[in-house]
PDB file of N, CA and C in Angstrom:
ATOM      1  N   UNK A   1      93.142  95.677 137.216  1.00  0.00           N
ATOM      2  CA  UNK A   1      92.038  95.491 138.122  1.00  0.00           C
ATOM      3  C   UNK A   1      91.261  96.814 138.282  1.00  0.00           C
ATOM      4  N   UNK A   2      91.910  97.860 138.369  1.00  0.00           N
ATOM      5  CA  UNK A   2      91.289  99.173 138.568  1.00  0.00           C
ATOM      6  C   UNK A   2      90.519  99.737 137.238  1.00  0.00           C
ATOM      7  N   UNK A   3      91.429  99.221 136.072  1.00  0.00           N
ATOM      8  CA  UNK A   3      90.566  99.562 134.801  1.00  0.00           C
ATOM      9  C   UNK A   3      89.038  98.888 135.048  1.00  0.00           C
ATOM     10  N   UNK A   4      89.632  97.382 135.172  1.00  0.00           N
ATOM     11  CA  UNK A   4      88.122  96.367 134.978  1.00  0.00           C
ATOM     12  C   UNK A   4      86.536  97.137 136.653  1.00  0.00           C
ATOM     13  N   UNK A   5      87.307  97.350 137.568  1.00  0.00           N
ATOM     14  CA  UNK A   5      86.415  98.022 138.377  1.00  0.00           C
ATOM     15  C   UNK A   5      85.608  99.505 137.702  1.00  0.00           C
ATOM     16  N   UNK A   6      86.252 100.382 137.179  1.00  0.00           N
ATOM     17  CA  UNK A   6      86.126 101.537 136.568  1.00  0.00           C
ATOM     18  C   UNK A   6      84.776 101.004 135.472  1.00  0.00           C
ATOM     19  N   UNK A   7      85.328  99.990 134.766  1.00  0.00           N
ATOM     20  CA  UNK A   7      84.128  99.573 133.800  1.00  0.00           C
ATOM     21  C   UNK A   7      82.981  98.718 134.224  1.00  0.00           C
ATOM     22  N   UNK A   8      82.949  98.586 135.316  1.00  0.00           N
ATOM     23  CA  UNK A   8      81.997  97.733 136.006  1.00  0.00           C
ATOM     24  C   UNK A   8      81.214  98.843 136.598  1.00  0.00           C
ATOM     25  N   UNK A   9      81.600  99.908 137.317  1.00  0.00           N
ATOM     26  CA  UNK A   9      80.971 100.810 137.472  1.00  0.00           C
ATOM     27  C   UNK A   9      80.514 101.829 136.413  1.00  0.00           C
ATOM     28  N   UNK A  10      80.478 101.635 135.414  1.00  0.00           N
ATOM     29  CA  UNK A  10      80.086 102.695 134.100  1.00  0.00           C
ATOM     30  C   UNK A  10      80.990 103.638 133.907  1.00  0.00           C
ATOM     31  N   UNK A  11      82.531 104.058 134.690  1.00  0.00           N
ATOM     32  CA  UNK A  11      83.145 104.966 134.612  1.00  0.00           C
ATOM     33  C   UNK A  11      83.777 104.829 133.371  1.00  0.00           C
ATOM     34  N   UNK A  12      83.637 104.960 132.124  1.00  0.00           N
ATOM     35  CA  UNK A  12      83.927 104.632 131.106  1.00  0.00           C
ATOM     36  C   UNK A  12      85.353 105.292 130.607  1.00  0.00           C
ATOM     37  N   UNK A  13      85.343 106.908 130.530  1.00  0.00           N
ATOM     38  CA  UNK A  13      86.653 107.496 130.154  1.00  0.00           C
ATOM     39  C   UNK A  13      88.273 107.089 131.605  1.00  0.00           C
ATOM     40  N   UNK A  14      87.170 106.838 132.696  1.00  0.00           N
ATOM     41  CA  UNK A  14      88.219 106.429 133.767  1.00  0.00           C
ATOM     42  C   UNK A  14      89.069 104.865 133.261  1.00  0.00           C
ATOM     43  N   UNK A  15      87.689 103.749 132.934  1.00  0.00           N
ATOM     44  CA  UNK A  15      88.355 103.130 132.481  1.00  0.00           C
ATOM     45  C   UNK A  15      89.782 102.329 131.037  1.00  0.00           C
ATOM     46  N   UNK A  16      88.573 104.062 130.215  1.00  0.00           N
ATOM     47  CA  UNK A  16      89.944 103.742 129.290  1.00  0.00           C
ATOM     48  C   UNK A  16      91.191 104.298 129.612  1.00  0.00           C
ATOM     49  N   UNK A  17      91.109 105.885 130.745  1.00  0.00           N
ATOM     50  CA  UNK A  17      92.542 105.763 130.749  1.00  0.00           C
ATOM     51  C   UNK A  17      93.385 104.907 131.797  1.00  0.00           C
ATOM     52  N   UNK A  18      92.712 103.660 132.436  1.00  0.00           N
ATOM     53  CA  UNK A  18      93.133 102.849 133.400  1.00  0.00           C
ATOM     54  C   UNK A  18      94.079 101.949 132.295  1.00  0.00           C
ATOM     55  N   UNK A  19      93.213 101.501 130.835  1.00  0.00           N
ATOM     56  CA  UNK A  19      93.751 100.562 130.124  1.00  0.00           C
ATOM     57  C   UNK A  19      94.460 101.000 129.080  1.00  0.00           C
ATOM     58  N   UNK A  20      94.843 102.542 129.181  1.00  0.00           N
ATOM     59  CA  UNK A  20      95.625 102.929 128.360  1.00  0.00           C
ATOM     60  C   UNK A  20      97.068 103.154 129.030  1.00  0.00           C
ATOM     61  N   UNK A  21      97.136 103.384 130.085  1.00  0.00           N
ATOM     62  CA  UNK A  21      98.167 102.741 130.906  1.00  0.00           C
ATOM     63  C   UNK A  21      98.629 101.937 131.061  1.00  0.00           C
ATOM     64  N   UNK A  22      98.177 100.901 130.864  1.00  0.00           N
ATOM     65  CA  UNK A  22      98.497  99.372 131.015  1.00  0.00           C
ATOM     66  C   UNK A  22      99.042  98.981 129.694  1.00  0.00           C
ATOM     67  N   UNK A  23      98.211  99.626 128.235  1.00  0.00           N
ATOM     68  CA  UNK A  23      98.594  99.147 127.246  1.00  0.00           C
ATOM     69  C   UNK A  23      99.715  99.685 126.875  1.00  0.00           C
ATOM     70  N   UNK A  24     100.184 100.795 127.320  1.00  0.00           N
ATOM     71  CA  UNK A  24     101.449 101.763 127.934  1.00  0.00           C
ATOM     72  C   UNK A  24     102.704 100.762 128.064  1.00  0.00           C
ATOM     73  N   UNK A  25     102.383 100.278 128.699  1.00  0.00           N
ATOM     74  CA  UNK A  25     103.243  99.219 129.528  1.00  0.00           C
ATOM     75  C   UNK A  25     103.752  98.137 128.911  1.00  0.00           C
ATOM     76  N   UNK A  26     102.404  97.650 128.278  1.00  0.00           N
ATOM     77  CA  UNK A  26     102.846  96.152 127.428  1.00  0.00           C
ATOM     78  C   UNK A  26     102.546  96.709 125.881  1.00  0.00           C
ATOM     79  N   UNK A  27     103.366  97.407 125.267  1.00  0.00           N
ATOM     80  CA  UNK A  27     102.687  97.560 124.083  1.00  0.00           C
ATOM     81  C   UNK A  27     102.837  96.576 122.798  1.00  0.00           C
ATOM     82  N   UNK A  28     103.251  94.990 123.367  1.00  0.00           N
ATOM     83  CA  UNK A  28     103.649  94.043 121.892  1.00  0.00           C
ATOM     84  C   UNK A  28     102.088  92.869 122.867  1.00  0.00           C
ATOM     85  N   UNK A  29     101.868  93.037 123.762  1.00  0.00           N
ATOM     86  CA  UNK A  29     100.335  92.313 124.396  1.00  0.00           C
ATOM     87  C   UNK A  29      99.033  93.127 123.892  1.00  0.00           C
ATOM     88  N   UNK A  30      98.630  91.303 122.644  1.00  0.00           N
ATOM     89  CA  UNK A  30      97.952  91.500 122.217  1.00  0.00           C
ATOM     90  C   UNK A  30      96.364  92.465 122.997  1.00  0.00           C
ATOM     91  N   UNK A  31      96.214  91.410 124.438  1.00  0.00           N
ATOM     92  CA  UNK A  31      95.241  91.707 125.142  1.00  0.00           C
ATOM     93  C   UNK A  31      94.890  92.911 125.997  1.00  0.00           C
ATOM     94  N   UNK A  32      96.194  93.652 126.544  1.00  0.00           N
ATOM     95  CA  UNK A  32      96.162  94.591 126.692  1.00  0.00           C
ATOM     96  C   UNK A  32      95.572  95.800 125.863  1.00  0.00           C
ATOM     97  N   UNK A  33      96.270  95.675 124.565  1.00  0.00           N
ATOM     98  CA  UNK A  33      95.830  96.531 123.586  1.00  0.00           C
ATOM     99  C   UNK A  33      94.475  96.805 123.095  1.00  0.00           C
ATOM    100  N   UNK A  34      94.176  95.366 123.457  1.00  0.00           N
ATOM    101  CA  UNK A  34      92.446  95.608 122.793  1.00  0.00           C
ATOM    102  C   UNK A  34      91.607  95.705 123.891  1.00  0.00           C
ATOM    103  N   UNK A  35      91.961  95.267 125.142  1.00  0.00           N
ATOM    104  CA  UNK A  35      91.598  96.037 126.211  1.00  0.00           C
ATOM    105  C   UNK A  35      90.991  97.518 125.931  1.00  0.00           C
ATOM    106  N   UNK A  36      92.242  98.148 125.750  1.00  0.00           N
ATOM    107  CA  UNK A  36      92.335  99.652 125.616  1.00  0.00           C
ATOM    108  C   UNK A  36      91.466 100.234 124.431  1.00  0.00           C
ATOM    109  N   UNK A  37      91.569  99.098 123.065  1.00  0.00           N
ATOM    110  CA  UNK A  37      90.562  99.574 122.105  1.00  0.00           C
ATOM    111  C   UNK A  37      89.034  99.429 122.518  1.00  0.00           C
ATOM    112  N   UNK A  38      88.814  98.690 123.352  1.00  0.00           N
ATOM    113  CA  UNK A  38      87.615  98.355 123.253  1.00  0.00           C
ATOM    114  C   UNK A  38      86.505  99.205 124.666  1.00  0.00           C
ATOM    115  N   UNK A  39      87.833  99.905 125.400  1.00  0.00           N
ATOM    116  CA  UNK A  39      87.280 100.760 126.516  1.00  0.00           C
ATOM    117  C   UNK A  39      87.269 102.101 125.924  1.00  0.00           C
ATOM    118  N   UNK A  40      88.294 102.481 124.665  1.00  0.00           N
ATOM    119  CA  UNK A  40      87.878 103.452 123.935  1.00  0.00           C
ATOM    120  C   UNK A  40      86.155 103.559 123.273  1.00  0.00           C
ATOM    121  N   UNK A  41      86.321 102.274 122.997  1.00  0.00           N
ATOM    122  CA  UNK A  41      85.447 102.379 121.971  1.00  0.00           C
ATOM    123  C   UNK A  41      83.673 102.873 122.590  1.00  0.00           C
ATOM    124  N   UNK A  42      83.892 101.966 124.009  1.00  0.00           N
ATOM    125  CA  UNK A  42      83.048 102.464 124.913  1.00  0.00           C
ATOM    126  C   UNK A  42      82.479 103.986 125.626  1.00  0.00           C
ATOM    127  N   UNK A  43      83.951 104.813 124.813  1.00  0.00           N
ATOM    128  CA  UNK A  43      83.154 106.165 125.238  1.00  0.00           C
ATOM    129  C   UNK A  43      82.994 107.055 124.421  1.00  0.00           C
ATOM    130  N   UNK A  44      82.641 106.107 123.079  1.00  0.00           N
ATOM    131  CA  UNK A  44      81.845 106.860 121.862  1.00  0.00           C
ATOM    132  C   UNK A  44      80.860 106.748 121.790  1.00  0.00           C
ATOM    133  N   UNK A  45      79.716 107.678 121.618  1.00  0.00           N
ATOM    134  CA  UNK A  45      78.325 107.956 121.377  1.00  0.00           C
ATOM    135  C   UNK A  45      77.614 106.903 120.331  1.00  0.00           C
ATOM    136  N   UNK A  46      77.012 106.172 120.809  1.00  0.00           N
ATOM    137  CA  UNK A  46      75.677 105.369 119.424  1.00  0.00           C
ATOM    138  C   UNK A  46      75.966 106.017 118.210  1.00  0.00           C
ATOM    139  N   UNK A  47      76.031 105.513 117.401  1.00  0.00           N
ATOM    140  CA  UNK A  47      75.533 106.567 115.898  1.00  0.00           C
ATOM    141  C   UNK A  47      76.863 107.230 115.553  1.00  0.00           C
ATOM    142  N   UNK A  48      78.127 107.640 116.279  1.00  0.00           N
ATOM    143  CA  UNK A  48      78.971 108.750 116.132  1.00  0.00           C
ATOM    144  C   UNK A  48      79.868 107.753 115.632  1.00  0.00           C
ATOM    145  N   UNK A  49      80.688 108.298 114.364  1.00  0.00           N
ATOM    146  CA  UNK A  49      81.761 107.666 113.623  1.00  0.00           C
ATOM    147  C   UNK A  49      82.942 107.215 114.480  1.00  0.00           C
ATOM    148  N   UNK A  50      83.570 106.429 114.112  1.00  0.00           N
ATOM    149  CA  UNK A  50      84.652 106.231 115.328  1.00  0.00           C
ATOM    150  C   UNK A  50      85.696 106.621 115.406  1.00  0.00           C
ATOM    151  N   UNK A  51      86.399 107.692 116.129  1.00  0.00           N
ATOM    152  CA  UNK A  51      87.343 108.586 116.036  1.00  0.00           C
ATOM    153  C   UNK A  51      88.460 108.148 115.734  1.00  0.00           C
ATOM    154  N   UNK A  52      89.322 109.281 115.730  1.00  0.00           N
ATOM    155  CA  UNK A  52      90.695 108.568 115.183  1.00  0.00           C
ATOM    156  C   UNK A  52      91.756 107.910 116.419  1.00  0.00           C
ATOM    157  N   UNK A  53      91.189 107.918 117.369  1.00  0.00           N
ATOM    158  CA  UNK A  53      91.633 107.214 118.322  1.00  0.00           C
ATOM    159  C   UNK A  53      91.440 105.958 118.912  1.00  0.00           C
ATOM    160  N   UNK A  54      90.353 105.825 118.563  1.00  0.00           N
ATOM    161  CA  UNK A  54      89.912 104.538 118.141  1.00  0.00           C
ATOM    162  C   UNK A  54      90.289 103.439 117.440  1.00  0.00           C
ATOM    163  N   UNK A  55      90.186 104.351 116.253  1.00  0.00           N
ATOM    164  CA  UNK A  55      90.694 103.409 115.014  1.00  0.00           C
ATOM    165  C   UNK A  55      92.006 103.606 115.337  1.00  0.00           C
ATOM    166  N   UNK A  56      93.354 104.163 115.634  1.00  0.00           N
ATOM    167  CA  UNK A  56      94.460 104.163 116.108  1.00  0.00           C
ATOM    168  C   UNK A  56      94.860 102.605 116.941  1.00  0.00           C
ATOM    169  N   UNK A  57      94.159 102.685 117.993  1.00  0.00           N
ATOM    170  CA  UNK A  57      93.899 101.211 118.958  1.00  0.00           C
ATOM    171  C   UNK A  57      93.962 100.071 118.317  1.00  0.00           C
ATOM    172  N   UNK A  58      93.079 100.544 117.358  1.00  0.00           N
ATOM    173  CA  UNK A  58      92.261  99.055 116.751  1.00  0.00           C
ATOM    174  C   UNK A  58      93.744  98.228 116.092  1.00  0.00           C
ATOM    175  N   UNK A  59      94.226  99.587 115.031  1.00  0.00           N
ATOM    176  CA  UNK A  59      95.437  99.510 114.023  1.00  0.00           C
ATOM    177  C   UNK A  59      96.471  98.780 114.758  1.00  0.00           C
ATOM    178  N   UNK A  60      96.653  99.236 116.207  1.00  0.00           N
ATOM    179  CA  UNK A  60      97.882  98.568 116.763  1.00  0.00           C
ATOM    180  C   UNK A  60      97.854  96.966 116.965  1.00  0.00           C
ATOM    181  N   UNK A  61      96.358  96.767 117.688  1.00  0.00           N
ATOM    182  CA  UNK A  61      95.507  95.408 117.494  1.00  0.00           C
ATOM    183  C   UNK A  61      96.031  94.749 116.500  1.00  0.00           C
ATOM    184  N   UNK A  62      95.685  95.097 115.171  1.00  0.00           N
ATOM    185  CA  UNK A  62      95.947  94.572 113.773  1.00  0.00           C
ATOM    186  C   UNK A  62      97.141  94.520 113.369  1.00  0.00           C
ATOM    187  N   UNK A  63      98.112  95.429 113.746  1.00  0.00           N
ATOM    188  CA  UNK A  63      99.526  94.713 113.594  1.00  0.00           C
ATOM    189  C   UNK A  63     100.232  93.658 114.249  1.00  0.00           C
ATOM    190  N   UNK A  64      99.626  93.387 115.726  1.00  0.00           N
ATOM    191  CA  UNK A  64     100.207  92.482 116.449  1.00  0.00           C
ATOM    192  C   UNK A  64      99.280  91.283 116.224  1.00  0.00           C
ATOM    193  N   UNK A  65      98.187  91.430 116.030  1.00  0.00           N
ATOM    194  CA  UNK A  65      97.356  89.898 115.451  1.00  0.00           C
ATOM    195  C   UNK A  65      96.283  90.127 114.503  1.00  0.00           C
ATOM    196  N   UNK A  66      96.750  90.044 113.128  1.00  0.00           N
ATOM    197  CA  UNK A  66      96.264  90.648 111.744  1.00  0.00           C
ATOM    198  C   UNK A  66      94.815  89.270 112.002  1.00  0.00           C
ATOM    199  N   UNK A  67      94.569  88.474 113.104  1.00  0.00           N
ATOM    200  CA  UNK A  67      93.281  87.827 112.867  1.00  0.00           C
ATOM    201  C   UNK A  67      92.332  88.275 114.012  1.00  0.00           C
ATOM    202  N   UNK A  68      92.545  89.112 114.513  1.00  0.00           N
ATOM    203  CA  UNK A  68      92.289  89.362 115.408  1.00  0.00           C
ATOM    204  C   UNK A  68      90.359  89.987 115.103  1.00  0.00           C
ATOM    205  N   UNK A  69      89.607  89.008 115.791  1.00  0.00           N
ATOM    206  CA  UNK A  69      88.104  89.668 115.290  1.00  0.00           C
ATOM    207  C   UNK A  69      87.797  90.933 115.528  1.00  0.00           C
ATOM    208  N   UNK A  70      87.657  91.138 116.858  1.00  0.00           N
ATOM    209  CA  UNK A  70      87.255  92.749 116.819  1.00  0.00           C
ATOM    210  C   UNK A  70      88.013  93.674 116.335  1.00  0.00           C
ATOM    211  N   UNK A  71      89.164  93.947 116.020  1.00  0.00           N
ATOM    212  CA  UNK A  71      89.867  94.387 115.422  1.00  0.00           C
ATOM    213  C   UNK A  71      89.182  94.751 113.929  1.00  0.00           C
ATOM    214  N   UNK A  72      89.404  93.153 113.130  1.00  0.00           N
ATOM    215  CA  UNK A  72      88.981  93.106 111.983  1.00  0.00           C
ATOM    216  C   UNK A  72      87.769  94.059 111.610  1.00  0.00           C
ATOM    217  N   UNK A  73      86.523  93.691 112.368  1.00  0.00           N
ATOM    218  CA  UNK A  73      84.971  94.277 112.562  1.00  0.00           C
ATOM    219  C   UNK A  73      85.529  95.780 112.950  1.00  0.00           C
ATOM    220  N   UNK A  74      85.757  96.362 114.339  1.00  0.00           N
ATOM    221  CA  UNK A  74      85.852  97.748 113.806  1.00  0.00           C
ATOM    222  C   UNK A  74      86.450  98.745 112.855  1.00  0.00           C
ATOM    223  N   UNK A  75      87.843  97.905 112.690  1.00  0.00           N
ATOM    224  CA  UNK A  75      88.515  98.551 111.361  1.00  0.00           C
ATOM    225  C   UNK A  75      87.844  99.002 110.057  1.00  0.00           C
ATOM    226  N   UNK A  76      86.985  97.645 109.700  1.00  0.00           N
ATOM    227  CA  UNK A  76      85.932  97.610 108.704  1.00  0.00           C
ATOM    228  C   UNK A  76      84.761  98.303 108.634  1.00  0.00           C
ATOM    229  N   UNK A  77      84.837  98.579 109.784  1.00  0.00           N
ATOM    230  CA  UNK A  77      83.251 100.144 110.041  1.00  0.00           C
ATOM    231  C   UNK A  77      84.045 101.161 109.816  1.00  0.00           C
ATOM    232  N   UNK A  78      85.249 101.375 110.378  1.00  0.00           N
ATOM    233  CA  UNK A  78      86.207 102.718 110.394  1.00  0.00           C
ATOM    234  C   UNK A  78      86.028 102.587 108.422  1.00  0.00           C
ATOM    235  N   UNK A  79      86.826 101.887 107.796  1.00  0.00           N
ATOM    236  CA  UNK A  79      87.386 102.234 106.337  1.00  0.00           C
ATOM    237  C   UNK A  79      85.825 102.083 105.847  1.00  0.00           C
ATOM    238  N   UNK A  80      84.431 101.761 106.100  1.00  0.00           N
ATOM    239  CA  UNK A  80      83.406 102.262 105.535  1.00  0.00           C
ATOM    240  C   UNK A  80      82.659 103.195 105.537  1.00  0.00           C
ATOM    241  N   UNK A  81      83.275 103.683 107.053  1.00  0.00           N
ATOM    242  CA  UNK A  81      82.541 105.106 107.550  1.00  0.00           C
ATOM    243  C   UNK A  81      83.411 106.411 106.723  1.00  0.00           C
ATOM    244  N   UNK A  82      84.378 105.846 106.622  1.00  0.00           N
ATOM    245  CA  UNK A  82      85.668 107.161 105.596  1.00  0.00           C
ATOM    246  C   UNK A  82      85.118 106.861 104.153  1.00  0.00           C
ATOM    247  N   UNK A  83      83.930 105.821 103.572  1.00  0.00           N
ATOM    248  CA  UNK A  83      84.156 105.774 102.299  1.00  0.00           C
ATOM    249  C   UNK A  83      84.678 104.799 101.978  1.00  0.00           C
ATOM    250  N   UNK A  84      85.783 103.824 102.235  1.00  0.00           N
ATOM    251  CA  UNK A  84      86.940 103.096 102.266  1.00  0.00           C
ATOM    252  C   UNK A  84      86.229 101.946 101.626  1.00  0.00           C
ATOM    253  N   UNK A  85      85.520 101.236 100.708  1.00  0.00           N
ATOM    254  CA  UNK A  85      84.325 100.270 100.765  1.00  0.00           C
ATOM    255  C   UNK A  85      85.778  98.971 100.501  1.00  0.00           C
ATOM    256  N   UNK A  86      86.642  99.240  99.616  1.00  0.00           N
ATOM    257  CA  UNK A  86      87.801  98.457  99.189  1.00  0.00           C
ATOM    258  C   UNK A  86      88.181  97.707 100.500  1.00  0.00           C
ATOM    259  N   UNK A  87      88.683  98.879 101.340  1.00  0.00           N
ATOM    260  CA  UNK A  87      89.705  98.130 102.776  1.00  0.00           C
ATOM    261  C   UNK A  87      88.546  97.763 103.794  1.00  0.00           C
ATOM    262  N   UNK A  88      87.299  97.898 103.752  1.00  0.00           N
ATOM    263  CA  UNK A  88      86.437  97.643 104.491  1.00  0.00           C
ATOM    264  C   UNK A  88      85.655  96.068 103.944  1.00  0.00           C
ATOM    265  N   UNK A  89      85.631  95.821 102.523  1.00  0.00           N
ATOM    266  CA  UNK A  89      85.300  94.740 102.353  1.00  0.00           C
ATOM    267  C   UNK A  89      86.368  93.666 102.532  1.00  0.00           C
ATOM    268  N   UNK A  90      87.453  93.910 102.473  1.00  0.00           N
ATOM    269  CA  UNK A  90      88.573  93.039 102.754  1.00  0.00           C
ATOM    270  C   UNK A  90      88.775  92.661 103.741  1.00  0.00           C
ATOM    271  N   UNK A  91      88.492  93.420 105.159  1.00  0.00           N
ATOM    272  CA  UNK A  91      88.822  93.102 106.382  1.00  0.00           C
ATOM    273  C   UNK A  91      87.606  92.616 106.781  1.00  0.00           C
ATOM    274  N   UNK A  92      86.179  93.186 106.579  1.00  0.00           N
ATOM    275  CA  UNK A  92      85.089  92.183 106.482  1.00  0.00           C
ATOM    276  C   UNK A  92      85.274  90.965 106.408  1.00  0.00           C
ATOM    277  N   UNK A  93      85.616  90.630 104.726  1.00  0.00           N
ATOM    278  CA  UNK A  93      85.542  89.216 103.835  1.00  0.00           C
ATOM    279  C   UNK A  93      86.868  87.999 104.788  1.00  0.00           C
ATOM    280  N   UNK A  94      87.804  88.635 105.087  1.00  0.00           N
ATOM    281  CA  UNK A  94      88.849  88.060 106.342  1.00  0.00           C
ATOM    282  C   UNK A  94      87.856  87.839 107.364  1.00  0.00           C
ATOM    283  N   UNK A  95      87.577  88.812 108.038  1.00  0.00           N
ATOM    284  CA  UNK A  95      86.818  88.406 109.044  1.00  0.00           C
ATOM    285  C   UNK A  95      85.371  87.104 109.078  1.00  0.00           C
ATOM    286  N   UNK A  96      84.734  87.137 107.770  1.00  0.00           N
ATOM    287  CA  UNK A  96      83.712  86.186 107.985  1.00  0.00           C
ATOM    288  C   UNK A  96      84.378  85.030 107.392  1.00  0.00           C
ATOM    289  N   UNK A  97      85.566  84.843 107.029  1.00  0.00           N
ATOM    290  CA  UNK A  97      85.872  83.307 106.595  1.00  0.00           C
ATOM    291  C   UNK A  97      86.466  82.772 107.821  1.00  0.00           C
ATOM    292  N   UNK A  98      86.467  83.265 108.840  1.00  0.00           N
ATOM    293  CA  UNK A  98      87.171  83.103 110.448  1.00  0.00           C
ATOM    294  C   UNK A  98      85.538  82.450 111.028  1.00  0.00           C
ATOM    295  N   UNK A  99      84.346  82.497 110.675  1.00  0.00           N
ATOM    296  CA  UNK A  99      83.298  82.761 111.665  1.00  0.00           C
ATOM    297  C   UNK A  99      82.628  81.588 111.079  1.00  0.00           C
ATOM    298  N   UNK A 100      81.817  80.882 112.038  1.00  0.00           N
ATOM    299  CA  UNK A 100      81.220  79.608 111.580  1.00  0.00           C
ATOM    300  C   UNK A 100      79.602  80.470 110.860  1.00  0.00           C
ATOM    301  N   UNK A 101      79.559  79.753 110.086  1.00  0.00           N
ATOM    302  CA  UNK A 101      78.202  80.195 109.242  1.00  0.00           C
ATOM    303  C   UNK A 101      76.946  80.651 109.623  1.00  0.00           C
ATOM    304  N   UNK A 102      76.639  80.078 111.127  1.00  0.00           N
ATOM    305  CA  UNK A 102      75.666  79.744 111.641  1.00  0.00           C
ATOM    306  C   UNK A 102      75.632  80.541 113.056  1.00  0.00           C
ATOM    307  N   UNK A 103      76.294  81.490 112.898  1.00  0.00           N
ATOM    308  CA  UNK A 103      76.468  82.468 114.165  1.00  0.00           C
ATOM    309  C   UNK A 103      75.780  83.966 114.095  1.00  0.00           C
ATOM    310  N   UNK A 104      75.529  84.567 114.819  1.00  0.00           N
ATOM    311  CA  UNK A 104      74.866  85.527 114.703  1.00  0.00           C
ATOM    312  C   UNK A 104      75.941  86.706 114.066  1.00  0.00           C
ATOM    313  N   UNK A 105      76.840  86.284 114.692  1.00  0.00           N
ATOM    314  CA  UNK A 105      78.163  86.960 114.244  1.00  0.00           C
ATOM    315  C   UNK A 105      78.709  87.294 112.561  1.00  0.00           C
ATOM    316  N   UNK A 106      78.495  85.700 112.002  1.00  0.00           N
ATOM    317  CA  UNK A 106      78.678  85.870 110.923  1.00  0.00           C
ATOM    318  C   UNK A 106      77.590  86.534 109.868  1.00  0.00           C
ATOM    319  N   UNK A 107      76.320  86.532 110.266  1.00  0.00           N
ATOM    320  CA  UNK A 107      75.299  86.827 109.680  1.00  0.00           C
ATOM    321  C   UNK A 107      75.068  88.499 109.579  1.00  0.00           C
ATOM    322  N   UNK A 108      75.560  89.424 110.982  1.00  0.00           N
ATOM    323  CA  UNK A 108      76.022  90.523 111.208  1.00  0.00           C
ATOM    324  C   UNK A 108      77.380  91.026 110.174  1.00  0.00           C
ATOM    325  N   UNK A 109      78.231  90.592 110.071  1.00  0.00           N
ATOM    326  CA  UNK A 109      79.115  90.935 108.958  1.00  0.00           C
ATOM    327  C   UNK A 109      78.504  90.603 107.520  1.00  0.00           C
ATOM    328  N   UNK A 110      78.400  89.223 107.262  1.00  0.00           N
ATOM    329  CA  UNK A 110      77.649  89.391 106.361  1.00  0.00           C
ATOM    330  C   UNK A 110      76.705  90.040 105.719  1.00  0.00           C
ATOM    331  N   UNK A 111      75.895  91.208 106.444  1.00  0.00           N
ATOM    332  CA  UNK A 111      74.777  92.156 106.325  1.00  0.00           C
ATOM    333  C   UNK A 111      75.934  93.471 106.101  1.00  0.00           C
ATOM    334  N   UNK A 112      76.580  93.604 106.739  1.00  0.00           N
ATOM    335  CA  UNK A 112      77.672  94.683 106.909  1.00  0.00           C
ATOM    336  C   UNK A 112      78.191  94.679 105.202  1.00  0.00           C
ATOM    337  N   UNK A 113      78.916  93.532 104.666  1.00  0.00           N
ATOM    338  CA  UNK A 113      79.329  93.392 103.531  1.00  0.00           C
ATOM    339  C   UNK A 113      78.258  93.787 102.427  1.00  0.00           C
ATOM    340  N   UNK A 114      77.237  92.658 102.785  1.00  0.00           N
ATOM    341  CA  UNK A 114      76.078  93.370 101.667  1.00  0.00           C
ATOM    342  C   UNK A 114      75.689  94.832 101.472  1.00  0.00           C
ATOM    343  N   UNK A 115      75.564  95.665 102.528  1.00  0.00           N
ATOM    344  CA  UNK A 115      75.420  96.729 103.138  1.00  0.00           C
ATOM    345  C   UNK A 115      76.408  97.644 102.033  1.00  0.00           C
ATOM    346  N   UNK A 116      77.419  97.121 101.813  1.00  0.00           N
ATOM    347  CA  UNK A 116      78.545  97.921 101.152  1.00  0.00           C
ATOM    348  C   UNK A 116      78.319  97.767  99.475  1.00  0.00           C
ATOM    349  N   UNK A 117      77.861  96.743  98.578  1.00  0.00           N
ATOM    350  CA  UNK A 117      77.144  97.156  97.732  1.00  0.00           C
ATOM    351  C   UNK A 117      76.165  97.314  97.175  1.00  0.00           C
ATOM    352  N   UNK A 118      75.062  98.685  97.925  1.00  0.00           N
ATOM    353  CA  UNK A 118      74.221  99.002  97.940  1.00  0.00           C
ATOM    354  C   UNK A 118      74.604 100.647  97.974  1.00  0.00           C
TER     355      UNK A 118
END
């Protein structure tokens, strides 16, 4: 509750370490975890690669639910932002066979993928 207040008020690094505590706590909960990835992810700059703490989060995400979307999607910016085009189209190409065709969602990865051979 104190994380989710923290992020309601814009306190962003407050709230990730509210949900890094928590993910502390439950570390085999899926939701917790991505909680925590996704309040990380919130106190990275527009434009700025996504640290290794980040992508750390994400990784734990992905071991406890290898379908897991956001997971999938930032992982896949992480291994394209390193270069990675191999492990980035894979977790992409996973990710858009999960997504109905006709979503903005899928059309966004899909650009992401194309994006990669170019």
């Amino acid at each position: 509750m104190l994380a989710r207040s923290y992020r309601v008020l814009g306190r962003r690094a407050e709230a990730a370490e509210a949900y890094g505590k928590l993910a502390r706590k439950l570390p085999e909960d899926v939701e917790a975890q991505l909680d925590y990835a996704l309040a990380l992810l919130e106190t990275v700059p527009a434009q700025e690669p996504l640290p290794e703490r980040v992508i750390a989060a994400f990784e734990k995400v992905n071991r406890l639910d290898a379908t897991q979307p956001d997971a999938l999607f930032y992982l896949g910016l992480a291994a394209a932002q390193r270069g990675d085009t191999a492990r980035a189209r894979d977790l992409w190409s996973r990710l858009l066979s999960m997504l109905p065709a006709d979503t903005p969602q899928y059309k966004e990865v899909k650009k992401q993928l194309d994006a990669l051979d170019s």
